[in-house]
C-alpha atoms as a PDB file:
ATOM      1  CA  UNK A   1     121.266  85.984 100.255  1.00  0.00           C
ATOM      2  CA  UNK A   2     118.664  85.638 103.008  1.00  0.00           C
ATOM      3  CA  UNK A   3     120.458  87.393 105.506  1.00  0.00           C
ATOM      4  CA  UNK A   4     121.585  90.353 103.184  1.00  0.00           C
ATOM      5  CA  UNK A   5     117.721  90.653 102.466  1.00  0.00           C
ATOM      6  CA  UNK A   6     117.306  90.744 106.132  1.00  0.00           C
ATOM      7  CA  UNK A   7     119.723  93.636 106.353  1.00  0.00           C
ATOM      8  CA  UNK A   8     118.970  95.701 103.319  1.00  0.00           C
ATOM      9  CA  UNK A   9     115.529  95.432 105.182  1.00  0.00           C
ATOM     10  CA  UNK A  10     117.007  96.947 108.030  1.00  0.00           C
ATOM     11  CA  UNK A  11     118.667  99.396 106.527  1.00  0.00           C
ATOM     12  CA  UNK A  12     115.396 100.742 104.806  1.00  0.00           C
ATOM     13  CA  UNK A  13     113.764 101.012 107.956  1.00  0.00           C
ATOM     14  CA  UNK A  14     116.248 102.955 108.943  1.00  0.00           C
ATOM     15  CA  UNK A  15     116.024 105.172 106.209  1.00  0.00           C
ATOM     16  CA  UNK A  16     112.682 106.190 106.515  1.00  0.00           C
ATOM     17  CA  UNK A  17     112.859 106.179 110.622  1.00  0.00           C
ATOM     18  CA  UNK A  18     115.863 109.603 110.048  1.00  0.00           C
ATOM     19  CA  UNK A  19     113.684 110.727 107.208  1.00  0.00           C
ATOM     20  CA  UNK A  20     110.715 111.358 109.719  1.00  0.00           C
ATOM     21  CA  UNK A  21     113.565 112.581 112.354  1.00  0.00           C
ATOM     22  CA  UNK A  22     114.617 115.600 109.624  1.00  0.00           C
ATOM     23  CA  UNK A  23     111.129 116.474 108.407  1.00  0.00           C
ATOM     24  CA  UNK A  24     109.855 116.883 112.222  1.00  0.00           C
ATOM     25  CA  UNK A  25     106.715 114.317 111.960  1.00  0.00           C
ATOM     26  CA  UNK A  26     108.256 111.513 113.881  1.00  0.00           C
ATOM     27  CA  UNK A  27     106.442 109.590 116.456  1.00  0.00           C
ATOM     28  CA  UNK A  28     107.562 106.278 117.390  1.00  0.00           C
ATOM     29  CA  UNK A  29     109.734 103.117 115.946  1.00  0.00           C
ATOM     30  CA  UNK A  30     110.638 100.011 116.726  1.00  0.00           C
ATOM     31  CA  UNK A  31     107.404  99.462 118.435  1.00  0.00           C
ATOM     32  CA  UNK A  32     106.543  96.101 120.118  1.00  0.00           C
ATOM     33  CA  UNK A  33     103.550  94.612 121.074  1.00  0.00           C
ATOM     34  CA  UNK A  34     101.396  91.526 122.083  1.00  0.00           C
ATOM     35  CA  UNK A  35      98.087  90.938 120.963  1.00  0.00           C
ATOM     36  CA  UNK A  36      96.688  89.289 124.066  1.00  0.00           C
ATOM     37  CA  UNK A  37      93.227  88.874 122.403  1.00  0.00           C
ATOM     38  CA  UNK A  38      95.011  86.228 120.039  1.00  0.00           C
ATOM     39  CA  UNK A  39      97.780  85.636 121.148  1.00  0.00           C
ATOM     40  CA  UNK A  40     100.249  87.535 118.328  1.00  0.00           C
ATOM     41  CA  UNK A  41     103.437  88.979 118.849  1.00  0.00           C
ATOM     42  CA  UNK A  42     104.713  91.871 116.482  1.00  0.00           C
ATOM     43  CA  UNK A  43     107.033  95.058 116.008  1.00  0.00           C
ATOM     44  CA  UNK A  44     105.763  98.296 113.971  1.00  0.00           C
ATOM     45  CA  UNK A  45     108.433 100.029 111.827  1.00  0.00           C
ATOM     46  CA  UNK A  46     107.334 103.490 112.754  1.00  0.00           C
ATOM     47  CA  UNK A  47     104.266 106.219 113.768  1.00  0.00           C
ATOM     48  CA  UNK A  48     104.501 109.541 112.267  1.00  0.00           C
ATOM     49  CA  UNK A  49     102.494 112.758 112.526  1.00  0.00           C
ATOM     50  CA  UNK A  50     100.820 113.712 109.374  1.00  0.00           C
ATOM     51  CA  UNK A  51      98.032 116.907 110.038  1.00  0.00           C
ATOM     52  CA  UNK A  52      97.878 116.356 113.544  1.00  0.00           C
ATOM     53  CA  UNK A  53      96.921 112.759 113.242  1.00  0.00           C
ATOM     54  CA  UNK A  54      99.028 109.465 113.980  1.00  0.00           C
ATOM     55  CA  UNK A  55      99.617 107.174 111.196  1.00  0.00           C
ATOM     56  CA  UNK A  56     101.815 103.897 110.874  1.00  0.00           C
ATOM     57  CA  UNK A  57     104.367 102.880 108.370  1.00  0.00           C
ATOM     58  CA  UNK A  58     105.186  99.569 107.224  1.00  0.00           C
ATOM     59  CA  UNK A  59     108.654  99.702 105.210  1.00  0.00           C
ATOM     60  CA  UNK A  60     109.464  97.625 102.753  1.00  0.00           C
ATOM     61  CA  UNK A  61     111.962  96.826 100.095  1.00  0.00           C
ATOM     62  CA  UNK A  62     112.051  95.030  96.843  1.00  0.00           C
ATOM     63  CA  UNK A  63     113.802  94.832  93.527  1.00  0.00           C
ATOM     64  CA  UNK A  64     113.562  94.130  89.867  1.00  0.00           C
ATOM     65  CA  UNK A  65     111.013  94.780  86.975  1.00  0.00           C
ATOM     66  CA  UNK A  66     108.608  92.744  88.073  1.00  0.00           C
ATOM     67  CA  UNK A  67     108.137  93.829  91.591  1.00  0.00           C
ATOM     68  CA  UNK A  68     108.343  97.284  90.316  1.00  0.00           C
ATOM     69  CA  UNK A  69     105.360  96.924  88.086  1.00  0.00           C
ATOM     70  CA  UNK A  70     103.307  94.727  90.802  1.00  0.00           C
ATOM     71  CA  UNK A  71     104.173  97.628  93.530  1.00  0.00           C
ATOM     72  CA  UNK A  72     103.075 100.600  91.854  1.00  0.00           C
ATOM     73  CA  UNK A  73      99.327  98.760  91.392  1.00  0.00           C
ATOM     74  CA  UNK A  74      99.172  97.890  94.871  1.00  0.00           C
ATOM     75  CA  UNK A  75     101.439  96.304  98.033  1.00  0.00           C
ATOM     76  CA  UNK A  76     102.171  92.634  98.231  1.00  0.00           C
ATOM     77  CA  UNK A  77      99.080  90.066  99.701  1.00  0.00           C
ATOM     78  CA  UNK A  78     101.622  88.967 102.735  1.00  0.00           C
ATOM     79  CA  UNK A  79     102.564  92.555 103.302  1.00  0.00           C
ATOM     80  CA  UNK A  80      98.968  93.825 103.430  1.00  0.00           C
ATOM     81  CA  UNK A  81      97.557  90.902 105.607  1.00  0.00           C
ATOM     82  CA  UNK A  82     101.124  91.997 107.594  1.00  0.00           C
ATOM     83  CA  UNK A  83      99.465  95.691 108.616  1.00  0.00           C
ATOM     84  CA  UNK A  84      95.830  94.982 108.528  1.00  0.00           C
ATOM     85  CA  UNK A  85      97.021  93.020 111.931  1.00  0.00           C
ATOM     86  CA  UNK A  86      99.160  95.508 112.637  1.00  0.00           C
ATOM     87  CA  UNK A  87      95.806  98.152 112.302  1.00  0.00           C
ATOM     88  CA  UNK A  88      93.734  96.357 113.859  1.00  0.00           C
ATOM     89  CA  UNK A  89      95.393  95.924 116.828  1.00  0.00           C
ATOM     90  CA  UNK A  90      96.176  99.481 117.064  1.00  0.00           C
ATOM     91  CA  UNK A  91      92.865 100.383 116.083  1.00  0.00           C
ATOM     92  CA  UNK A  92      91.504  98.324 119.198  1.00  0.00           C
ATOM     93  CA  UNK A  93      94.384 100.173 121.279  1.00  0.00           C
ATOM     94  CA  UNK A  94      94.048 103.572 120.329  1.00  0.00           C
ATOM     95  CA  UNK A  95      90.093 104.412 120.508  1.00  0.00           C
ATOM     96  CA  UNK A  96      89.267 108.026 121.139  1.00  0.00           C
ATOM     97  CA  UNK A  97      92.836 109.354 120.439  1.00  0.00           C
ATOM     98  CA  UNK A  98      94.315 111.126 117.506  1.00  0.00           C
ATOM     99  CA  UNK A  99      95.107 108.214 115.588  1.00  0.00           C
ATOM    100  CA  UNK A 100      94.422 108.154 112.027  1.00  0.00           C
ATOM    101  CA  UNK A 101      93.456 104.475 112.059  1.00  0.00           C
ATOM    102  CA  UNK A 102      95.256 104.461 108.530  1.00  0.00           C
ATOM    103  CA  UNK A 103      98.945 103.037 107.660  1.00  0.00           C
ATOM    104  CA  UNK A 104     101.012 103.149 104.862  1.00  0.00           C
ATOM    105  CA  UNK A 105     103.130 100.492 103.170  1.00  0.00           C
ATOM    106  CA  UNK A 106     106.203 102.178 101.909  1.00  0.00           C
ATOM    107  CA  UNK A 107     108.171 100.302  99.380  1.00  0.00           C
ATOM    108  CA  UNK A 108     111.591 101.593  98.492  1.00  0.00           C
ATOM    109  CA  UNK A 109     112.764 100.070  95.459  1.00  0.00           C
ATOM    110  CA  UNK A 110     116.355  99.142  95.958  1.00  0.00           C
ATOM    111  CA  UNK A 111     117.212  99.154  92.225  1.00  0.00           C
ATOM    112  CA  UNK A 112     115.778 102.162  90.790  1.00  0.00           C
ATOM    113  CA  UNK A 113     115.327 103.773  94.010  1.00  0.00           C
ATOM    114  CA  UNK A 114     112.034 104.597  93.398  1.00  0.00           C
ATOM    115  CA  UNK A 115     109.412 104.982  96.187  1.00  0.00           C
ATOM    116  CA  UNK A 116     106.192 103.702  96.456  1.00  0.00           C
ATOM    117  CA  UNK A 117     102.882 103.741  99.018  1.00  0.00           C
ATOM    118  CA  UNK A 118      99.731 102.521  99.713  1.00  0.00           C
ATOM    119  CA  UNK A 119      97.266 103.991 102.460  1.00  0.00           C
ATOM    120  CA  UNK A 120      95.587 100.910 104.126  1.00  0.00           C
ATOM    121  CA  UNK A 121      92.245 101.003 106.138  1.00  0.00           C
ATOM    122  CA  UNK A 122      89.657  98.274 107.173  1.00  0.00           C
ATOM    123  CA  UNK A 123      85.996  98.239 106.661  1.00  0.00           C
ATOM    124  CA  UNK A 124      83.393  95.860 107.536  1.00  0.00           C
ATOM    125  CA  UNK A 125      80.769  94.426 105.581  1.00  0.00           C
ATOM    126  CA  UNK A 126      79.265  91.036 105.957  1.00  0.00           C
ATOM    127  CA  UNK A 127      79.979  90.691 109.463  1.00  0.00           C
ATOM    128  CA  UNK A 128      83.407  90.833 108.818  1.00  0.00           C
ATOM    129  CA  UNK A 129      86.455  92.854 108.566  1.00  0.00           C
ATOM    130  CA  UNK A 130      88.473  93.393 105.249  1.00  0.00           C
ATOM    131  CA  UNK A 131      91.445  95.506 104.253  1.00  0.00           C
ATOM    132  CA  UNK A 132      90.629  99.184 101.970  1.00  0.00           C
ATOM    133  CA  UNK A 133      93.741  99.568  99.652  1.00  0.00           C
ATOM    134  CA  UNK A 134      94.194 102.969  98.404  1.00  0.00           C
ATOM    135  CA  UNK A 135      90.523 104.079  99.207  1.00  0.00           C
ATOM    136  CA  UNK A 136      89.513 100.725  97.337  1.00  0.00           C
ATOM    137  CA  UNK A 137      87.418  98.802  99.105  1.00  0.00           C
ATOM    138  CA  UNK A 138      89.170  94.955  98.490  1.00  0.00           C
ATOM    139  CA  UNK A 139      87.886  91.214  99.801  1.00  0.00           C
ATOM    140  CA  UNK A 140      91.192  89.602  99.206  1.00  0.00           C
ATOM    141  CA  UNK A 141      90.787  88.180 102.658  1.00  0.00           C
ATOM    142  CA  UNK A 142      88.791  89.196 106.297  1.00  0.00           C
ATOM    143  CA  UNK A 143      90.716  89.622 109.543  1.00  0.00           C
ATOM    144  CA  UNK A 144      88.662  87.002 111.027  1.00  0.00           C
ATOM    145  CA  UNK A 145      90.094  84.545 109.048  1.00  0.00           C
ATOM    146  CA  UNK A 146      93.295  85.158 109.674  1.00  0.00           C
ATOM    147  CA  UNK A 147      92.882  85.004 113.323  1.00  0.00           C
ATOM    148  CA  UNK A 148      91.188  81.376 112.759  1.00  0.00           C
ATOM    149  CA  UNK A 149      94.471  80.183 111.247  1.00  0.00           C
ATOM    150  CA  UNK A 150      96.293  81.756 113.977  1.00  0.00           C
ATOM    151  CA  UNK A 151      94.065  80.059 116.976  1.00  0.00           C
ATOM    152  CA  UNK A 152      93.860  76.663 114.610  1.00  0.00           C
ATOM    153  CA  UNK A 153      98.192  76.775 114.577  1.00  0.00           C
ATOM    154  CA  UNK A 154      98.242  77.523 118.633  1.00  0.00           C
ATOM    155  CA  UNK A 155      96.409  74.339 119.165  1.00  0.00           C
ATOM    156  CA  UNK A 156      98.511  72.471 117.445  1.00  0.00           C
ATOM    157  CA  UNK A 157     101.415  74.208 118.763  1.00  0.00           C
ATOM    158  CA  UNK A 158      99.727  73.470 122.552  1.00  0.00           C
ATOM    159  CA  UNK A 159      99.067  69.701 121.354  1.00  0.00           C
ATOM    160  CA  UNK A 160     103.019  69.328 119.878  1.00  0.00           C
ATOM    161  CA  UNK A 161     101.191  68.021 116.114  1.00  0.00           C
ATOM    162  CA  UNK A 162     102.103  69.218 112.856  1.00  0.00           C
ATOM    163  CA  UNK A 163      99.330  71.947 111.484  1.00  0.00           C
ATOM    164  CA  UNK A 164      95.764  70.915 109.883  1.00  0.00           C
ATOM    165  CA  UNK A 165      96.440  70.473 105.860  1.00  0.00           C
ATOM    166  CA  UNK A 166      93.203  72.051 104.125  1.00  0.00           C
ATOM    167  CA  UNK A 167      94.462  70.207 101.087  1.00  0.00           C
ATOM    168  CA  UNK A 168      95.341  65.999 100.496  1.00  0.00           C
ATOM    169  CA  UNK A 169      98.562  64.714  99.103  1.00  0.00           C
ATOM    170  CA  UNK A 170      96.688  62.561  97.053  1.00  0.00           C
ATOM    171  CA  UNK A 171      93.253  61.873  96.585  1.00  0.00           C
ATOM    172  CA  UNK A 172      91.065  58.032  97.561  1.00  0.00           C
ATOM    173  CA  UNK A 173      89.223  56.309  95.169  1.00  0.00           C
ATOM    174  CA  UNK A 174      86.095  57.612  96.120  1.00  0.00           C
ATOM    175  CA  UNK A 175      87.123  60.826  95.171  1.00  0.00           C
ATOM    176  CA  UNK A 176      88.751  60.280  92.292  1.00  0.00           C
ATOM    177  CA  UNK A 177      86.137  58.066  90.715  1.00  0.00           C
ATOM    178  CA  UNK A 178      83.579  61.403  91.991  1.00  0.00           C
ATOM    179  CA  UNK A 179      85.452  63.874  90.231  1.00  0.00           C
ATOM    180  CA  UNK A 180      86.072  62.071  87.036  1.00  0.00           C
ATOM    181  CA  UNK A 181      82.034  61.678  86.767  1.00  0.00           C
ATOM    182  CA  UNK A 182      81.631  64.859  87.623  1.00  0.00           C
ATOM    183  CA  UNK A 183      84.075  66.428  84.622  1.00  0.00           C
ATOM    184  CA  UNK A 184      86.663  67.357  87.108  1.00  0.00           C
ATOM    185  CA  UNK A 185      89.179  65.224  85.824  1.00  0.00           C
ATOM    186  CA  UNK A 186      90.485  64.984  82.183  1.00  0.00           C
ATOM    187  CA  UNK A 187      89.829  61.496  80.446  1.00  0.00           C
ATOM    188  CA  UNK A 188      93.828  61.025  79.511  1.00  0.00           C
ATOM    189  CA  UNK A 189      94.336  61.708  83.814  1.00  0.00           C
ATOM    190  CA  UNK A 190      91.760  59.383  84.549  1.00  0.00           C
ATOM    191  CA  UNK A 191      93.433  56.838  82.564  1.00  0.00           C
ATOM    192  CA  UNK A 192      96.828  57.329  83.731  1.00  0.00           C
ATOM    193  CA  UNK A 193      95.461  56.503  87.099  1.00  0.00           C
ATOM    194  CA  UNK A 194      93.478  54.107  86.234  1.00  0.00           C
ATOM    195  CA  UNK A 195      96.541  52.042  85.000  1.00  0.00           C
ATOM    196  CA  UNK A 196      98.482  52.786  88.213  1.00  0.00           C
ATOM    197  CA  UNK A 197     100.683  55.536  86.006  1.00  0.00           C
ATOM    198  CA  UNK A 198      99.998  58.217  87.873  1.00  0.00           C
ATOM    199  CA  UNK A 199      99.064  59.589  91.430  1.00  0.00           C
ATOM    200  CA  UNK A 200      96.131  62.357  91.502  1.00  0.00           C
END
């Protein structure tokens, strides 16, 4: 299954890359970059000429009624933090140019064969920088950190150790005794532990 996913993918690139060819607005596909700044590695599905401006497209496919009702509210969290890098990078690349400093996430639904699209910007506020979806202003997550996790998973990659957990398997005593007095623990859960039953 993975691999036909892979290729369907592929396939829906393609699609929209010899759309762009017919209606005259193509720019660029298949492009490649690195992010020396931090240290990413990517490919963007395709630039296109819209009024003058450049834009970039993110293409996507998915299936089923769920994904179709999730899609038409907005794209998917992994496919927007996916081309805020992707605009951001271009963004820092691009300065003073004709470029839009927009994309849009296509989705072409492989069932129904309906399309959908988001436009995708980035604002700051706070100090930091956080994806626009649709004109929508969103703080589902900042750039910044993103770019943590990144930097965090090349030290451990440099140091040859297994990534930082932000979570515990299982929680100590101390902690467990903490919560419970603090009414983060249910009575019957507390109990179960208490008698060895259970792991929290």
């Amino acid at each position: 299954k993975g691999q036909s996913v892979f290729d369907m993918g592929n396939m829906v690139e393609g699609w929209y890359i010899e759309q762009s060819k017919k209606l005259g607005i193509w720019a660029a596909d298949g492009v490649k970059y690195y992010d020396q700044l931090h240290n990413i590695t990517a490919k963007i599905d395709l630039f296109v000429f819209i009024d003058i401006q450049l834009y970039g497209i993110e293409c996507k496919s998915a299936y089923g009624h769920n994904a179709d009702k999730e899609l038409k509210e907005g794209p998917k969290v992994g496919h927007l933090m996916q081309t805020c890098l992707y605009l951001d990078f271009v963004n820092r690349t691009l300065k003073g140019s004709n470029w839009s400093s927009r994309f849009y996430i296509e989705y072409f639904m492989r069932d129904s064969c309906l399309l959908y699209e988001h436009l995708i910007e980035l604002y700051t506020a706070d100090g930091k920088t956080w994806p626009k979806v649709n004109g929508i202003e969103t703080r589902l997550f900042n750039l910044e950190g993103i770019y943590d996790r990144y930097s965090q998973l090349g030290v451990c990659v440099n140091l040859n150790t297994p990534p930082f957990r932000d979570f515990m398997y299982e929680y100590g005593t101390d902690d467990i005794e903490a919560m419970h007095k603090a009414g983060k623990i249910s009575k019957s859960r507390y109990d179960a532990w208490s008698k060895g039953k259970k792991t929290i």
